[in-house]
Protein backbone atom coordinates (compact mmCIF):
# COMPACT_ATOMS: atom_id res chain seq x y z
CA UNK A 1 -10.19 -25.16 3.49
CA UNK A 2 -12.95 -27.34 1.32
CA UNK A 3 -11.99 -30.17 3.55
CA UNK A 4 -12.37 -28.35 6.66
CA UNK A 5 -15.42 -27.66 8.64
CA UNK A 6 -14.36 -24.02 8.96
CA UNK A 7 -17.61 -23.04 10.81
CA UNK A 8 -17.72 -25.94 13.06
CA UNK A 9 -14.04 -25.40 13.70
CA UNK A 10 -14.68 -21.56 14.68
CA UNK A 11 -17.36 -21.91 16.78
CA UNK A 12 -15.54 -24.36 18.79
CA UNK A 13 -12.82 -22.52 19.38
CA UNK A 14 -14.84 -19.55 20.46
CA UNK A 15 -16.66 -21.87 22.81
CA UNK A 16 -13.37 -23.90 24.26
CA UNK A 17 -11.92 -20.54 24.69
CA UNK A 18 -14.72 -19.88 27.27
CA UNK A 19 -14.74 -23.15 28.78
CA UNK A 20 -10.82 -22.86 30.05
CA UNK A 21 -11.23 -19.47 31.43
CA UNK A 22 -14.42 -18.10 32.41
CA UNK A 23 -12.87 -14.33 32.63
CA UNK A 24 -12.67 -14.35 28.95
CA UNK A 25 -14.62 -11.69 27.75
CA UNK A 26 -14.00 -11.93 23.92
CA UNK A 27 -12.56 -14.01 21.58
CA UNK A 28 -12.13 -13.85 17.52
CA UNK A 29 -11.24 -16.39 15.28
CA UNK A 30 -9.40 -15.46 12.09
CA UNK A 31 -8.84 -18.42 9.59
CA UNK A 32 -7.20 -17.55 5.80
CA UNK A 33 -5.93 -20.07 3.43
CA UNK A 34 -3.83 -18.90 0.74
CA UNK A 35 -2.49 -20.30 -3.08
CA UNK A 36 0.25 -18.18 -4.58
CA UNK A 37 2.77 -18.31 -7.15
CA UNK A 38 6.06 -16.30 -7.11
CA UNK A 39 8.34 -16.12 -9.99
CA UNK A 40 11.87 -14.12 -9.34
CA UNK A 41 13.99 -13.39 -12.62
CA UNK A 42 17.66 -11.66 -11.92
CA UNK A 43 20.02 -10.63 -14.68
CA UNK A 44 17.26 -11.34 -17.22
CA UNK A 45 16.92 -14.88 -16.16
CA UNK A 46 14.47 -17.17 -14.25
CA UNK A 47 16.49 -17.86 -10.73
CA UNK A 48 13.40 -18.53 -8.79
CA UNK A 49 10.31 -20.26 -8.87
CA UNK A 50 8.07 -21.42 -6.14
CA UNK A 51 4.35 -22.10 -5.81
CA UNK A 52 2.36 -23.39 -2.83
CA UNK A 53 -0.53 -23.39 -0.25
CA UNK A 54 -0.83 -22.71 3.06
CA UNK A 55 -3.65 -22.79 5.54
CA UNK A 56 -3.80 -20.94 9.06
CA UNK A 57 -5.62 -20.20 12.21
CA UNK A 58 -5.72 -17.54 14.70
CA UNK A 59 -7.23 -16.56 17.85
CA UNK A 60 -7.23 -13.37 19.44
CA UNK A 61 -8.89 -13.75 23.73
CA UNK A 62 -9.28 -10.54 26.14
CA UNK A 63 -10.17 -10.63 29.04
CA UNK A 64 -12.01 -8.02 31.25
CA UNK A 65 -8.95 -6.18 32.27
CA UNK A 66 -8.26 -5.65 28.32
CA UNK A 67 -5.84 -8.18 28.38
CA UNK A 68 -5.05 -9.86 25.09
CA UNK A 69 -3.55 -13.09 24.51
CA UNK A 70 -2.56 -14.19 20.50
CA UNK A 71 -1.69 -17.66 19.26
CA UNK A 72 -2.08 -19.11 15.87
CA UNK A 73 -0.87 -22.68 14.02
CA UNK A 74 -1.11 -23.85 10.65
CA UNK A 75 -2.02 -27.42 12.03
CA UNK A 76 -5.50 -27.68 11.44
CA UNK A 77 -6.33 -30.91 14.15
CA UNK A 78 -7.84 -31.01 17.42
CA UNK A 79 -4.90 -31.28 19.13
CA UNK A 80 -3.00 -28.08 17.68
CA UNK A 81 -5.88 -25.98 17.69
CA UNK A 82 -6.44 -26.76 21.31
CA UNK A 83 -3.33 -26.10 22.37
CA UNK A 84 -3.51 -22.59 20.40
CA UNK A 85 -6.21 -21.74 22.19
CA UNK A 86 -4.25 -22.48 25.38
CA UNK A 87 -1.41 -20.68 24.47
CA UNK A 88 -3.61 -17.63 23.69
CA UNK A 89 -5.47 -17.82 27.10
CA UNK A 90 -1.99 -17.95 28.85
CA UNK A 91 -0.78 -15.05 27.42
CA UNK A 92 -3.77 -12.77 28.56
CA UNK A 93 -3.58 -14.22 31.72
CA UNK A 94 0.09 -13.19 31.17
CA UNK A 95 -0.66 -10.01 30.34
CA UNK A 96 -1.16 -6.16 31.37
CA UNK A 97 -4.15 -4.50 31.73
CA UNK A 98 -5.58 -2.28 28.94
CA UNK A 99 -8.13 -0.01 29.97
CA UNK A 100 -8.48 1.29 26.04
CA UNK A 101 -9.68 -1.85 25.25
CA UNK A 102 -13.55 -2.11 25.15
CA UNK A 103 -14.41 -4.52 23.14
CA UNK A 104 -14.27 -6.60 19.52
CA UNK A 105 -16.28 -5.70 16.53
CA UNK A 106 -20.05 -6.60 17.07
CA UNK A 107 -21.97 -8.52 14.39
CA UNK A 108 -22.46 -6.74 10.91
CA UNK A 109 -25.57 -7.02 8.55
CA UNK A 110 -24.95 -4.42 6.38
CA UNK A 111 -21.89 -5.04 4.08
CA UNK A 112 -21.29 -3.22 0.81
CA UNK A 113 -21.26 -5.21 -2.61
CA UNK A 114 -17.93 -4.66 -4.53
CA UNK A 115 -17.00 -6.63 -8.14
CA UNK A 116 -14.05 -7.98 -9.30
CA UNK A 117 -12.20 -8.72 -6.53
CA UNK A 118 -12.02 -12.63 -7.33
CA UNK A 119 -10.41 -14.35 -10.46
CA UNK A 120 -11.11 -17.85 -11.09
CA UNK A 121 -8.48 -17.90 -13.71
CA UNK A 122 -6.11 -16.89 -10.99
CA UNK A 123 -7.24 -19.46 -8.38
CA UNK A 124 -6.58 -22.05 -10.93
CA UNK A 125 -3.40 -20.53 -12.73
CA UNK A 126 -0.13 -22.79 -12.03
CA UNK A 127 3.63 -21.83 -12.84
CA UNK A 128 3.31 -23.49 -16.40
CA UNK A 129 1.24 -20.73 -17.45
CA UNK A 130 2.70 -18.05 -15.57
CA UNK A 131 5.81 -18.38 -17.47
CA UNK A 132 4.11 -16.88 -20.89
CA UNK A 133 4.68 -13.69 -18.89
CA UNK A 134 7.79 -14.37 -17.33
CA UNK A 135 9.16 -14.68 -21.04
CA UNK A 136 7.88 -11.50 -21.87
CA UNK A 137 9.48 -9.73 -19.35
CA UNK A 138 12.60 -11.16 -20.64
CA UNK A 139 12.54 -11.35 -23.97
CA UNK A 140 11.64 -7.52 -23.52
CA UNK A 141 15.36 -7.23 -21.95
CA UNK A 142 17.03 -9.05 -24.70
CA UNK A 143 15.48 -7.43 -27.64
CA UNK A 144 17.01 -3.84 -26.77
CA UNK A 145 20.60 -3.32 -27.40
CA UNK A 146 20.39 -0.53 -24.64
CA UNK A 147 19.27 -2.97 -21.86
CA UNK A 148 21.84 -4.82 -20.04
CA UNK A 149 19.81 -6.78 -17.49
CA UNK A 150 16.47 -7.02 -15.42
CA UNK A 151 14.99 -7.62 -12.01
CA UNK A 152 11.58 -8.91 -12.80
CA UNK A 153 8.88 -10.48 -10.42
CA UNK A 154 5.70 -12.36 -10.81
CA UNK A 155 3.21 -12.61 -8.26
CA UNK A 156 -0.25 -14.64 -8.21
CA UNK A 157 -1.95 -15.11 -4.72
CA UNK A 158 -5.36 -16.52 -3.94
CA UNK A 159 -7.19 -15.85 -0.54
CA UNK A 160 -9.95 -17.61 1.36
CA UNK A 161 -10.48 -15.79 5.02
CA UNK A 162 -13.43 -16.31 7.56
CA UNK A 163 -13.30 -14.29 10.39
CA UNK A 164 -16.07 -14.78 13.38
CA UNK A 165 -16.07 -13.25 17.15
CA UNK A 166 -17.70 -14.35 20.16
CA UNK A 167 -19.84 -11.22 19.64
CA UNK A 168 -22.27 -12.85 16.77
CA UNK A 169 -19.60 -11.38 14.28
CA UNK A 170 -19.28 -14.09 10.90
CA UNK A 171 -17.98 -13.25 7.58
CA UNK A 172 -16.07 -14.74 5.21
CA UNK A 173 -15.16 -13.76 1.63
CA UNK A 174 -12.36 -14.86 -1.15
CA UNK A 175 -9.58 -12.34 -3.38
CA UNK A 176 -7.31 -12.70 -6.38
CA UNK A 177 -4.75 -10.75 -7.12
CA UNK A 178 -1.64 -10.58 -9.53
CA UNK A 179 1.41 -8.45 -9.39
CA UNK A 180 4.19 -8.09 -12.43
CA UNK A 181 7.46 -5.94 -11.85
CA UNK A 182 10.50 -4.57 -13.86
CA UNK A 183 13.32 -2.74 -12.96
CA UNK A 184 15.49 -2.74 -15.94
CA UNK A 185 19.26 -1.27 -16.19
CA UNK A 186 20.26 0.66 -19.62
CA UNK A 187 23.32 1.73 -20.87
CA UNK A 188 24.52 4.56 -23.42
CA UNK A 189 26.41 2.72 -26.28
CA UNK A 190 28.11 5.96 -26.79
CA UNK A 191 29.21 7.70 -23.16
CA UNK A 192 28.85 3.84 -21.30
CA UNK A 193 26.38 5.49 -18.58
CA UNK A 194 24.32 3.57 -16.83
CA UNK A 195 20.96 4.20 -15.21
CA UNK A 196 17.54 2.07 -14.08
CA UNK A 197 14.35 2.54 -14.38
CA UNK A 198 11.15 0.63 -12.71
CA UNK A 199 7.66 0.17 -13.31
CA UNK A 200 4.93 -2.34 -11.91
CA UNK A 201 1.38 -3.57 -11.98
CA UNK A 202 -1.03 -4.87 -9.42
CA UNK A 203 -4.30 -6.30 -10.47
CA UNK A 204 -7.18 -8.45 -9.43
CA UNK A 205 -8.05 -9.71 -12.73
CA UNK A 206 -5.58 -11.68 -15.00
CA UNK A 207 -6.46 -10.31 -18.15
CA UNK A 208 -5.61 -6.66 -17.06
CA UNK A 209 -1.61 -7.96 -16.93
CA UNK A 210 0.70 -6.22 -19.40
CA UNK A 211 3.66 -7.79 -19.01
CA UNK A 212 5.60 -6.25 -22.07
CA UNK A 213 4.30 -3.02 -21.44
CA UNK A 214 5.73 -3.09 -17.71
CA UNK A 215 8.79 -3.96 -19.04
CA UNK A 216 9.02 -1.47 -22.16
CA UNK A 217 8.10 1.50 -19.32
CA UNK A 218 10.83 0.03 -16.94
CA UNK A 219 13.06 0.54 -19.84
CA UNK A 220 12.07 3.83 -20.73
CA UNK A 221 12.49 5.28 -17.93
CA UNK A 222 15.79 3.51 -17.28
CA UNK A 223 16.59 5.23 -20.34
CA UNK A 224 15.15 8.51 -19.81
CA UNK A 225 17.76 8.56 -16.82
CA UNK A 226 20.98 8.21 -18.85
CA UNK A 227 23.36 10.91 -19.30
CA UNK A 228 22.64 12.70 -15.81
CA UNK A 229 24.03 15.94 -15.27
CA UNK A 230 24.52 18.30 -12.20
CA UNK A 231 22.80 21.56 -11.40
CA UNK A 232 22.73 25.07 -9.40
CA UNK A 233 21.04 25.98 -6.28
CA UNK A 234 17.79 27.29 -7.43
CA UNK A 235 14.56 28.17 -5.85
CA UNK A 236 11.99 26.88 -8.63
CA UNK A 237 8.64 25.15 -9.36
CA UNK A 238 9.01 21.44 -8.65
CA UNK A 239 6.66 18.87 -10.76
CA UNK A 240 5.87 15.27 -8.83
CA UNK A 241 5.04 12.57 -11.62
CA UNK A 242 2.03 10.18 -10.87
CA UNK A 243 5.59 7.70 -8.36
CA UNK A 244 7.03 10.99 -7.56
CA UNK A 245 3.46 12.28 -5.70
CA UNK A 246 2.80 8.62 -4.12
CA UNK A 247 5.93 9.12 -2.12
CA UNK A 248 5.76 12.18 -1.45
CA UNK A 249 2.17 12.81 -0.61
CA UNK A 250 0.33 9.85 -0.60
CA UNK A 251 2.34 7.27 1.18
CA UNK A 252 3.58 9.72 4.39
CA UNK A 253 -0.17 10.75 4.69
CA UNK A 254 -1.21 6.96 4.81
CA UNK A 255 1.46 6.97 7.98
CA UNK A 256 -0.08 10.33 9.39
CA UNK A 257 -3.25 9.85 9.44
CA UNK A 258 -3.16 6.07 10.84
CA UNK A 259 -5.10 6.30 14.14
CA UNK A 260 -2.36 4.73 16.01
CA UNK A 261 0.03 6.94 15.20
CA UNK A 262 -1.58 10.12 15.53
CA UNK A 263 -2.72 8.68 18.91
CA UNK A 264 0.86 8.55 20.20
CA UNK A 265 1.33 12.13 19.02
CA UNK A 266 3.86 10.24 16.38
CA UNK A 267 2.24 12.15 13.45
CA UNK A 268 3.06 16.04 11.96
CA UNK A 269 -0.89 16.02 11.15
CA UNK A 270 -1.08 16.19 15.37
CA UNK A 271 -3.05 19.33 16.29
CA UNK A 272 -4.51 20.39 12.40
CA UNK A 273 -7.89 18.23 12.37
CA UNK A 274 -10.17 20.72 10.49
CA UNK A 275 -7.39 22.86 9.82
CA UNK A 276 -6.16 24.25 6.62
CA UNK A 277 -2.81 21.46 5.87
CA UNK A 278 -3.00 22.26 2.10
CA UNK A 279 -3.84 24.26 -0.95
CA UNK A 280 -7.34 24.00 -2.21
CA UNK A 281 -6.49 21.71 -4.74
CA UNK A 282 -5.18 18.68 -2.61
CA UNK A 283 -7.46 16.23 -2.43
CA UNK A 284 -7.13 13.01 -0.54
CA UNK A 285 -9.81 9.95 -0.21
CA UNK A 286 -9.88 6.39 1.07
CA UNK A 287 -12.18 4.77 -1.17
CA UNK A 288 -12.38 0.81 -0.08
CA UNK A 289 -15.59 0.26 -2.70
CA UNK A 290 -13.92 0.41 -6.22
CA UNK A 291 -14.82 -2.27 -8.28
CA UNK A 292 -11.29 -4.31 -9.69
CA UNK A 293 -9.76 -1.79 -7.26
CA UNK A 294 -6.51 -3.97 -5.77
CA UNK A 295 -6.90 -2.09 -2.46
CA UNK A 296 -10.76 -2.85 -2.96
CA UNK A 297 -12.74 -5.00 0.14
CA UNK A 298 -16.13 -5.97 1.49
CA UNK A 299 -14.75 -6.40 4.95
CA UNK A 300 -11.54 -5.38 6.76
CA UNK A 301 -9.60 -7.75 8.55
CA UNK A 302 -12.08 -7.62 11.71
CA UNK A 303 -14.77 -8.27 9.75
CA UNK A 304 -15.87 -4.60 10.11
CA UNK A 305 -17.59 -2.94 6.76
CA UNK A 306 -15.24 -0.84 4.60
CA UNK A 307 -16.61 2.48 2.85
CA UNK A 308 -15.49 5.44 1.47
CA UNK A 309 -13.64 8.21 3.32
CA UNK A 310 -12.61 11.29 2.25
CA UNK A 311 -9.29 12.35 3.88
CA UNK A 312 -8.88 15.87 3.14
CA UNK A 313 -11.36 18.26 1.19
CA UNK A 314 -10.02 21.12 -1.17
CA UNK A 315 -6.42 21.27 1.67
CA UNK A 316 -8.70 21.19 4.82
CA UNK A 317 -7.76 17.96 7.02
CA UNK A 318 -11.37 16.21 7.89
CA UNK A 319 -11.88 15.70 11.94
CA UNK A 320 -12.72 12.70 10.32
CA UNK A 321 -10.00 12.18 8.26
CA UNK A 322 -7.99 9.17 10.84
CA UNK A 323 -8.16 5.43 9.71
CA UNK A 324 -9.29 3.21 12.29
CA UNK A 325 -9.18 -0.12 13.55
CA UNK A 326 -11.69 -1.15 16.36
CA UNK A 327 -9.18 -0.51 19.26
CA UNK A 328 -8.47 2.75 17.75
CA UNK A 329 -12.02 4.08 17.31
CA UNK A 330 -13.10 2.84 21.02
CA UNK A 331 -9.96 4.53 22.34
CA UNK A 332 -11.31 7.65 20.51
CA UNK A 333 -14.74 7.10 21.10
CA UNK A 334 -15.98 6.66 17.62
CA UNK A 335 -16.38 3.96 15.34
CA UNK A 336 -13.63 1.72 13.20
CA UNK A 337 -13.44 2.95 9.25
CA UNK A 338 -12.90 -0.56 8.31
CA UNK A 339 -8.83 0.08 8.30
CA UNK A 340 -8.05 -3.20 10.14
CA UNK A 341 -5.48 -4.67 8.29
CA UNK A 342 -3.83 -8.05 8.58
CA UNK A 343 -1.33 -9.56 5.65
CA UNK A 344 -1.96 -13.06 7.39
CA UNK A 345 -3.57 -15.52 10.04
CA UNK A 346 0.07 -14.94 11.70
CA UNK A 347 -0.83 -11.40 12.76
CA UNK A 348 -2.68 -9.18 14.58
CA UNK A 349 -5.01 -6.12 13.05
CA UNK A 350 -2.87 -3.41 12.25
CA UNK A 351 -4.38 -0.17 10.05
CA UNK A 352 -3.79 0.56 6.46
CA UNK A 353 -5.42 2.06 3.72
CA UNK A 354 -7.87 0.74 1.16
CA UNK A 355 -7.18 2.50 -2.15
CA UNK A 356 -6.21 5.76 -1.68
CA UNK A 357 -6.21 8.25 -3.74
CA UNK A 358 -5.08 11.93 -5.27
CA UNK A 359 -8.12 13.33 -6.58
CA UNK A 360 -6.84 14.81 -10.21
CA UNK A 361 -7.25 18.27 -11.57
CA UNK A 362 -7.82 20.14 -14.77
CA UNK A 363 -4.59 20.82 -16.60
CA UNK A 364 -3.02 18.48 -18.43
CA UNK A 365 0.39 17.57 -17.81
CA UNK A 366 1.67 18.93 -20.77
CA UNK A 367 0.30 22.18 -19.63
CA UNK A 368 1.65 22.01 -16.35
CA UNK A 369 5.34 21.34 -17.40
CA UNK A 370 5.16 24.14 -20.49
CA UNK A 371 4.19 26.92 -17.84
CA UNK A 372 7.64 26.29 -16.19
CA UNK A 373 10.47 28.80 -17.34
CA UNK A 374 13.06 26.72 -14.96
CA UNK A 375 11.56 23.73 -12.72
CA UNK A 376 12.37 20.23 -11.27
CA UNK A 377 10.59 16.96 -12.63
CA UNK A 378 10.84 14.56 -9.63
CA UNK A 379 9.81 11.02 -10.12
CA UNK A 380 11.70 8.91 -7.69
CA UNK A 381 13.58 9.34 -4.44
CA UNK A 382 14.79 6.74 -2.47
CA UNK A 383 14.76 8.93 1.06
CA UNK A 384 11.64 9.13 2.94
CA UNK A 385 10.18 11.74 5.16
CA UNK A 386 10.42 12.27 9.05
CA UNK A 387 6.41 11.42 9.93
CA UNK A 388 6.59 12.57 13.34
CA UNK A 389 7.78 16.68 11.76
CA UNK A 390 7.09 15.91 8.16
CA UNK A 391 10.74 17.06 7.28
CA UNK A 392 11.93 15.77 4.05
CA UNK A 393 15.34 16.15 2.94
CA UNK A 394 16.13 13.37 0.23
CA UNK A 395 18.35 12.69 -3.12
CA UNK A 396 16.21 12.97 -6.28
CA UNK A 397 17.61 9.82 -7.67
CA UNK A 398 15.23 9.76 -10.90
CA UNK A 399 14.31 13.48 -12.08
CA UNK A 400 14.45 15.93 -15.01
CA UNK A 401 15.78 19.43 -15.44
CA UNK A 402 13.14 21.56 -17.20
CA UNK A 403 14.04 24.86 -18.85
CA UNK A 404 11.17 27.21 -21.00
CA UNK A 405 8.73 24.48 -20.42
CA UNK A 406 11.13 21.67 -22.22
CA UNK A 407 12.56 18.91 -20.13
CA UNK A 408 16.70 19.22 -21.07
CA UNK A 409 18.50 16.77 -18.84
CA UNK A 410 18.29 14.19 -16.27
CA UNK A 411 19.33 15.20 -12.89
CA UNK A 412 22.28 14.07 -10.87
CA UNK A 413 23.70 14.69 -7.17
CA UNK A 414 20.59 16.77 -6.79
CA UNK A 415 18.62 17.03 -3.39
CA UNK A 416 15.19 18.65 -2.56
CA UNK A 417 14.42 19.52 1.24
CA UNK A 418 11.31 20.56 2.25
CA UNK A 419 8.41 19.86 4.57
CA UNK A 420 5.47 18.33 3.81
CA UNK A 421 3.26 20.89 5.07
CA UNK A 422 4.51 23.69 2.95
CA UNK A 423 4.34 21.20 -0.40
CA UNK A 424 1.11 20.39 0.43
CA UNK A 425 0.40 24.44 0.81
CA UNK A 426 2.50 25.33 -2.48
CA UNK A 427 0.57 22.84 -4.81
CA UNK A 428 -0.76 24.90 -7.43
CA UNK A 429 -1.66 22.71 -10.04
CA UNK A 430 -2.70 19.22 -10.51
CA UNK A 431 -3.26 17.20 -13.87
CA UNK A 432 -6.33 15.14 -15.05
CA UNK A 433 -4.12 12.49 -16.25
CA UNK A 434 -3.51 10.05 -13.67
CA UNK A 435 -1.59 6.63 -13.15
CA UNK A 436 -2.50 3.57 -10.67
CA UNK A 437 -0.07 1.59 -9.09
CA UNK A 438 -1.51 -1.35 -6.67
CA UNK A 439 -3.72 0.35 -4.51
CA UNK A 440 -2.35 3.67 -5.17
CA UNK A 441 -3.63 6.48 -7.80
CA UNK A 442 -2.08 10.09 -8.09
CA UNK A 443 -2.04 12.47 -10.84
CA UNK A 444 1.32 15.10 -11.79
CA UNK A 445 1.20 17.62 -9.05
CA UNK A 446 3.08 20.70 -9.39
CA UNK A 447 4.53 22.71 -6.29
CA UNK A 448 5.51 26.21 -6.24
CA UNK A 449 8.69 27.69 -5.17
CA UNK A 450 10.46 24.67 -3.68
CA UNK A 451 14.58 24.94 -2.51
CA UNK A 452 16.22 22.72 -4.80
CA UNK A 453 20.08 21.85 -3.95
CA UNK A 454 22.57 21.10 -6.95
CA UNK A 455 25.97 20.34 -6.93
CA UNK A 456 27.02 21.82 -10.69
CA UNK A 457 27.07 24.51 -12.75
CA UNK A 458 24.81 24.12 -15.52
């Protein structure tokens, strides 16, 4: 991109756009240049290694009718980008109307200032160095005669993105980020059970990695899963760790409460804006202005400001509370959130979520798990629920039976069905402790009188 007259390449296109078809009524360029470096270890060994660059450019043309027309090449002369503006202007002549469509972002002044999203010793980092924590992950592994092998990844990736729109729109800014993951597999020298256990880290700064740490929780709870026994029916409190509440709270609301999906009536949040969807201690927000924050931005990926947004207030769910994109807010008749989300110059805006987060609580966690005569730890489940009902029916592949406020034994064959309005209604407790994963924080939530389906007799 620094040998690339980005600016004098954008405002061409925008122009050349107009010049082939005069019923072009607006047109955004997107341009993103990337660095990354992606390290893949299986069975405790380095299997894959790969680093690179790659530079891109989009254009997105309506027309009055709402038509829109996409093209993009990674070919950065005249004679590609030409001909991807061509493309682009074919397929909205191509296509149907839209009468949703109003209009693209108009030109910003007012953007927030957020630190640490930009690591020069990431920019600069090659595989050489990345293999000091490759290594650790490893030798992590081989140093415990209860591991038996590991699935390890690490990820460096450098951005670059200007975005500008025939509406006076220009903005450009530049991210780091670094991502280190473990799932290790343990074994019991004694009964030869087996069992896994993951953990991760996302962060913009390089320092912040922990790649033996990763790996030692990985192993822990790999560990912590060994020996898994079967239990009774029982209706009893159920405990979400900081992964368990992510996937069971956080991550279906992200898919509820995106604007396009609620639109199409695709959501179980349809029909409860500033209703009661929770107890008074659930607290949800969408906070895009944390400094170092992984999910952290300036700008979304229309160019649009991001801020904070608070999703839902002591259980009510905010009229408010929808993440938008700019088709989504003119289709409403309000104005985008800064949700716009695009993973590269290959892709249209979609909606996601900044950081979001599960505001934490006052008990500890200790406290929370003591107060249990018989309950359910849940931390991982690899079933997901239905976002259209919010039904949830799903193994509890990682989880812990708890009896007089002790934890006793992992769980196995054991299932929890409920829907997500009700846990979001039974939450009765929530810990100040809290854990971050990526762009993710949630504290141990506790839910009350949850149907919990066993297979045993213990």
């Amino acid at each position: 991109m620094e040998n690339l007259d980005i600016f004098n390449t954008a405002d061409k296109c925008l122009e050349l756009s107009k010049k082939i078809d005069p019923n072009v009524k607006c047109t955004e360029i997107y341009i993103k240049k990337t660095k990354y470096i992606n390290i893949e270890i299986e069975e405790n060994s380095v299997k894959n290694s790969e680093s690179g660059s790659d530079l891109g450019i989009s254009i997105r043309a309506f027309d009055k009718r709402g038509s829109l027309g996409f093209a993009f090449t990674n070919k950065t002369n005249k004679f590609s980008i030409e001909s991807m503006i061509r493309t682009a202007i074919k397929m909205m002549k191509a296509g149907t109307d839209d009468p949703d469509f109003e209009d693209l972002p108009l030109a910003q002044t007012n953007y927030p200032t957020v630190t640490g999203l930009f690591d020069k010793t990431i920019k600069e980092l090659q595989v050489e160095d990345s293999m000091q924590y490759v290594r650790e992950l490893i030798n992590t592994c081989k140093e415990d005669e209860q591991a038996i092998s590991q699935a390890a990844n690490f990820t460096s990736n450098y951005s670059k993105v200007l975005i500008l729109n025939s509406n006076g729109l220009e903005v450009r800014g530049k991210k780091t980020n670094c991502i280190v993951s473990s799932r290790m597999i343990a074994r019991d020298k004694f009964s030869n059970d087996t069992s896994f256990g993951v953990e991760w880290q996302s962060v913009r700064n390089l320092k912040e990695i922990d790649a033996i740490l990763i790996a030692q929780k990985a192993l822990k709870n790999a560990k912590n899963n060994l020996n898994r026994k079967k239990i009774n029916n029982m209706k009893c409190p159920l405990v979400l760790t900081p992964n368990g509440a992510i996937s069971l709270i956080l991550e279906p609301l992200i898919s509820a409460i995106n604007a396009e999906t609620f639109q199409y009536n695709r959501s179980f949040l349809v029909g409860k804006r500033g209703a009661q969807v929770g107890s008074i201690y659930l607290n949800v927000e969408d906070k895009a202005l944390i400094d170092n924050g992984s999910g952290s931005a300036v700008f979304d990926g229309e160019g649009v400001p991001c801020r904070d947004k608070i999703i839902i207030n002591n259980g009510t769910f905010l009229e408010s509370g929808l993440l938008h994109n700019s088709y989504t807010a003119n289709k409403e008749g309000t104005i985008s959130t800064g949700n716009a989300s695009r993973s590269s110059y290959s892709s249209v805006p979609s909606i996601n979520c900044t950081n979001f987060l599960l505001n934490s609580g006052e008990h500890s966690s200790e406290e929370i798990i003591e107060d249990m005569k018989h309950g359910i730890i849940l931390d991982y489940t690899g079933d997901s629920p239905n976002i259209a009902t919010g039904d949830f029916s799903g193994l509890i592949l990682q989880g812990s039976f708890v009896k007089n406020g002790e934890i006793i034994h992992p769980l196995n064959e054991t299932m929890l069905a409920i829907n997500l309005i009700d846990l979001f209604r039974k939450i009765d407790a929530i810990s100040k402790e809290y854990s971050v994963y990526g762009s993710f924080q949630a504290p141990y939530v506790r839910i009350d009188d949850v149907n919990i389906l066993g297979g045993g007799d213990v």
